[in-house]
Protein backbone atom coordinates (compact mmCIF):
# COMPACT_ATOMS: atom_id res chain seq x y z
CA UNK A 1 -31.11 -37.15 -38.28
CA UNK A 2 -29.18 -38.71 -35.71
CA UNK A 3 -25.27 -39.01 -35.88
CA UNK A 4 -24.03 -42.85 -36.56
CA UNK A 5 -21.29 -42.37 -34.39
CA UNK A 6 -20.94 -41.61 -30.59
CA UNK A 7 -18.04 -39.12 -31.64
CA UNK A 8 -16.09 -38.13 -34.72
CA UNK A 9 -12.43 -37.27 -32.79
CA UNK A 10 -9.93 -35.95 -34.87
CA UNK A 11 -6.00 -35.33 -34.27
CA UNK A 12 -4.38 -31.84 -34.38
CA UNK A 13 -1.28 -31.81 -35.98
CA UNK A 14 -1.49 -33.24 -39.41
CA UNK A 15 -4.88 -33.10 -39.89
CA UNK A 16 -5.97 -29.68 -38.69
CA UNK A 17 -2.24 -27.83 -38.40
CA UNK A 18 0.39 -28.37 -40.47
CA UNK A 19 3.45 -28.69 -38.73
CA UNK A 20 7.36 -28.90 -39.97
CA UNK A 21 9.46 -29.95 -37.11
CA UNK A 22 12.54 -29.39 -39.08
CA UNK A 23 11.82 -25.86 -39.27
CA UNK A 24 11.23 -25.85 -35.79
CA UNK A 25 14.35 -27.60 -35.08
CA UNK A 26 16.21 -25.30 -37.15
CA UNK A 27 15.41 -21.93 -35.88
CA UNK A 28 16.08 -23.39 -32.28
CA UNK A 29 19.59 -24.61 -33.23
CA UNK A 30 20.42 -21.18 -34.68
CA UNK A 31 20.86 -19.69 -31.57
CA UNK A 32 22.74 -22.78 -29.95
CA UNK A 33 26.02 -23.71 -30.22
CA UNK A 34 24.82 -27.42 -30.96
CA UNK A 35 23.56 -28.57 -34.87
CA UNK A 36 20.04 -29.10 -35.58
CA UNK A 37 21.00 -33.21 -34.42
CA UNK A 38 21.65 -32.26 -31.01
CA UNK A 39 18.51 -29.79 -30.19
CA UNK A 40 16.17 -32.36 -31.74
CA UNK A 41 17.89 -35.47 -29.94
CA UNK A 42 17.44 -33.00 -26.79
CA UNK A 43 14.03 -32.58 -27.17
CA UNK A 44 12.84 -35.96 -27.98
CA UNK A 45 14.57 -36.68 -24.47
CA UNK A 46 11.75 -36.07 -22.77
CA UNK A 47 7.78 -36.45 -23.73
CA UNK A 48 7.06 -32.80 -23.47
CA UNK A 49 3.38 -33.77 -24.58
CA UNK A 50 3.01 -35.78 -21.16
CA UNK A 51 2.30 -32.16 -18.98
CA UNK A 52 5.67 -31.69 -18.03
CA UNK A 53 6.67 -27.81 -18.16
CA UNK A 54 7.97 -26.53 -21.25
CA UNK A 55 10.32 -23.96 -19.10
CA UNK A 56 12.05 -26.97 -18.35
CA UNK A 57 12.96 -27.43 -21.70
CA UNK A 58 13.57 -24.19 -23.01
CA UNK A 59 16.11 -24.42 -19.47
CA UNK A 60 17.77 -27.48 -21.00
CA UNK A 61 18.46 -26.29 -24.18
CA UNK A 62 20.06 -23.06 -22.59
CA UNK A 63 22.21 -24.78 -19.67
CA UNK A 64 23.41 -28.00 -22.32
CA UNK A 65 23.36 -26.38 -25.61
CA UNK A 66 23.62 -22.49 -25.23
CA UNK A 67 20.51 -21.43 -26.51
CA UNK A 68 20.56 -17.76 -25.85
CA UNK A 69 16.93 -16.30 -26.37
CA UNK A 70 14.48 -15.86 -23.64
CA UNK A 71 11.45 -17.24 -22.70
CA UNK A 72 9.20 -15.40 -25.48
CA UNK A 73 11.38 -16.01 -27.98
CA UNK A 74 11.98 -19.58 -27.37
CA UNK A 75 7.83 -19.69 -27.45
CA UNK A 76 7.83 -18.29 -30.83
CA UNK A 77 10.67 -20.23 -31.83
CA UNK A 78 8.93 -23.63 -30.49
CA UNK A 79 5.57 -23.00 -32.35
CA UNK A 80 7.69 -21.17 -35.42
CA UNK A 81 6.51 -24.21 -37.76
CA UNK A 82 2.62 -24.64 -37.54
CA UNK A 83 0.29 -23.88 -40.13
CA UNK A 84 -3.44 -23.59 -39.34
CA UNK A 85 -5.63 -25.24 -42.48
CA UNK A 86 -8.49 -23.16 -42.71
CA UNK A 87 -10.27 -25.53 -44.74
CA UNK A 88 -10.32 -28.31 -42.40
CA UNK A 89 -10.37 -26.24 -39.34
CA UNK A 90 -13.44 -25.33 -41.21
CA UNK A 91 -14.99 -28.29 -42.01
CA UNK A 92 -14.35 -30.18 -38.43
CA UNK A 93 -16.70 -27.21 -36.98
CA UNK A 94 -18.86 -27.92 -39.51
CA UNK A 95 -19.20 -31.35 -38.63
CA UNK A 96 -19.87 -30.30 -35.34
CA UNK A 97 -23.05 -28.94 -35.87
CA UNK A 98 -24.77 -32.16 -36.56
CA UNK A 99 -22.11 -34.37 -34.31
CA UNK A 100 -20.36 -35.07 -31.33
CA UNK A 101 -17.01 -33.69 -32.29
CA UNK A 102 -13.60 -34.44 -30.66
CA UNK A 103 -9.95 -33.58 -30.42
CA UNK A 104 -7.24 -36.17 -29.34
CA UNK A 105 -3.81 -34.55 -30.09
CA UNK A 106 -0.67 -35.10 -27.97
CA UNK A 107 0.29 -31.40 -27.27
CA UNK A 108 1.89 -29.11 -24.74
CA UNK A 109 0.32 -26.45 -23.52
CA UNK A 110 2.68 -23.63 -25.06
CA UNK A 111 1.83 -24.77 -28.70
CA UNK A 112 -2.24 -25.31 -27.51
CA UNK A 113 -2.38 -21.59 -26.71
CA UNK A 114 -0.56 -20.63 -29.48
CA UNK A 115 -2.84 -22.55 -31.90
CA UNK A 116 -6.01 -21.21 -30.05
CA UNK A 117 -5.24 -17.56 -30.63
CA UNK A 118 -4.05 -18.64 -33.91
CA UNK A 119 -7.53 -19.41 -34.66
CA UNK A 120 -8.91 -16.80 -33.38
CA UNK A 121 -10.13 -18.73 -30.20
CA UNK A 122 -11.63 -21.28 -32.28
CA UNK A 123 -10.05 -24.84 -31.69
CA UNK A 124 -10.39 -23.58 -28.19
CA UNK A 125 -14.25 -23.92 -28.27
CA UNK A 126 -14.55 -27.41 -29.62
CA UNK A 127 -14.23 -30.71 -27.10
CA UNK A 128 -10.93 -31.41 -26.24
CA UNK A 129 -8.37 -34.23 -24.98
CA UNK A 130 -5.18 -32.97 -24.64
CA UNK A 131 -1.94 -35.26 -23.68
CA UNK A 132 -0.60 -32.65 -21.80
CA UNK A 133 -3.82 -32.41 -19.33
CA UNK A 134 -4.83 -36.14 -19.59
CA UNK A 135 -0.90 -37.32 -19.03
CA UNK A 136 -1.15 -39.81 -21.43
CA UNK A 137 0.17 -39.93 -24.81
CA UNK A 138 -0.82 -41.07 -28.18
CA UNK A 139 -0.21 -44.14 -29.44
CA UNK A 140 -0.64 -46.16 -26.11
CA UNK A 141 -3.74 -47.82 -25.52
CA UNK A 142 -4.42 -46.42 -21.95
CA UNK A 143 -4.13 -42.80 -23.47
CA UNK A 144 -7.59 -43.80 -25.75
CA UNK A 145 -9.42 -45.58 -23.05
CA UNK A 146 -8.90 -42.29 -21.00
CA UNK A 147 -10.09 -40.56 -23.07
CA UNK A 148 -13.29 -42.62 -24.26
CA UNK A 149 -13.94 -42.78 -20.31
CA UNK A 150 -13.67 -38.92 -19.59
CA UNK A 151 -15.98 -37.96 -22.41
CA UNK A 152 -18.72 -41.03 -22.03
CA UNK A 153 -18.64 -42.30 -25.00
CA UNK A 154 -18.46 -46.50 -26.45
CA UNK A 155 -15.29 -46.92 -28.41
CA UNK A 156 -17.16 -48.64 -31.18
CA UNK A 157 -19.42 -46.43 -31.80
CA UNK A 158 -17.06 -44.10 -32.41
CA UNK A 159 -14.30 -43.16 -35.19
CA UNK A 160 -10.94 -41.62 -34.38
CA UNK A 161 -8.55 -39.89 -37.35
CA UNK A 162 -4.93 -39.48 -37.22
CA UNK A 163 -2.08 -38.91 -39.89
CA UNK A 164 0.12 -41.23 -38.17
CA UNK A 165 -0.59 -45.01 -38.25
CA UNK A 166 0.51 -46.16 -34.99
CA UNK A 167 -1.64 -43.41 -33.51
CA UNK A 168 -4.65 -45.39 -35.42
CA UNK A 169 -3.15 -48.65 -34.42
CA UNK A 170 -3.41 -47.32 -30.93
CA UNK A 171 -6.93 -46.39 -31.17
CA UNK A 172 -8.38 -49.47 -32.84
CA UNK A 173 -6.50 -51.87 -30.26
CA UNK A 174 -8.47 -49.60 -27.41
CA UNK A 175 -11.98 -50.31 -28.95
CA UNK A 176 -12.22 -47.27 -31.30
CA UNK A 177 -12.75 -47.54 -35.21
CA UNK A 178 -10.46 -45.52 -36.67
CA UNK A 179 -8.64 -44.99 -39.88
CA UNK A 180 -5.47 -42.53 -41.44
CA UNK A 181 -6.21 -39.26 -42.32
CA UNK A 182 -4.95 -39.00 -45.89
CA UNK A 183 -6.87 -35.52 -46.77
CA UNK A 184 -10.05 -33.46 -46.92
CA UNK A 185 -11.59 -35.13 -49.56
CA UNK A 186 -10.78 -38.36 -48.40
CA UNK A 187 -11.96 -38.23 -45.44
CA UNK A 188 -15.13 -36.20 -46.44
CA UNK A 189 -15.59 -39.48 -48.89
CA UNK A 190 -15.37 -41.76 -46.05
CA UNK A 191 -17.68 -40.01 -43.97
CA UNK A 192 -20.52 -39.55 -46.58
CA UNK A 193 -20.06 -43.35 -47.06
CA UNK A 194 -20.57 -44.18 -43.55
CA UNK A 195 -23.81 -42.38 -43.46
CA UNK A 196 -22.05 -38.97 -41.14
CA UNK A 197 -24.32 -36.03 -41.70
CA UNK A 198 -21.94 -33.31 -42.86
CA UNK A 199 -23.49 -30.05 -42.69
């Protein structure tokens, strides 16, 4: 049976990995002399999704804000707050046996090789589209059209999930149908209803 879509492309965080930024956030202020305010108003400075080195950052936040942990630290301290969902992890490959399946997540590479050993080198063998190679982010429109051009596929014949609704915005005004990811069963609903094989 063939697929009804061109590609099912899913988002990372949010949909396959948990992630608390605040946690994140907090363990990084700890060893600063700044409150958990400052680090993140540091780090949203800068799009650190957008390929620029994450050395950099971990430089700022020593030289402005005294972080005092070195560099392996500060990489277990920046990817401190993710939490791998089996379930969907599991499903997505799943879907992938009977579909083109995609990832479109606005990453760095620091937390992208932390989440493919977390997963035992898993999300590392499906498709992916990663801000931090592509140098585009999420939600601008360019970032989707890049995207859709590098893997050769029609925008609307294809379905893009996100937890974030500008993210979807984004997609939909590049071409792409494309709806929130609420949960598992939701979305497993949506897909039987649009005719997706799922196993």
């Amino acid at each position: 049976m063939a697929a009804s879509f061109d590609a099912l492309v899913f988002d990372l965080g949010g949909v396959i990995v948990a992630h608390d930024n605040a946690v994140m956030v907090e363990r990084i202020a700890s060893k600063t002399r700044a409150t958990p305010r400052d680090v993140s108003r540091l780090i949203r400075r800068k799009d650190w999704g957008s390929g620029l080195p994450i050395a950099d950052l971990h430089a700022e936040l020593r030289d402005e804000l005294g972080y005092d942990a070195g560099w392996d630290q500060f990489a277990a301290d920046w990817c401190c707050h993710f939490t791998v969902d089996p379930s969907m992890l599991a499903f997505v490959r799943q879907l992938g046996a009977r579909n083109r399946v995609m990832l479109f997540s606005n990453t760095n590479q620091v937390h992208w090789d932390y989440l493919v050993a977390e997963t035992g080198g898993a999300l590392g063998e499906l498709e992916a589209y990663l801000s931090h190679e592509i140098r585009l982010s999420k939600p601008a429109v360019e970032s989707f059209h890049r995207v859709a051009k590098d893997a050769g596929i029609d925008p609307a014949r294809s379905i893009f999930f996100d937890d974030v609704a500008a993210n979807v915005e984004g997609a939909r005004l590049a071409g792409f149908q494309a709806e929130v990811f609420v949960d598992q069963a939701s979305l497993t609903a949506l897909l039987r209803e649009k005719g997706v094989p799922l196993a």
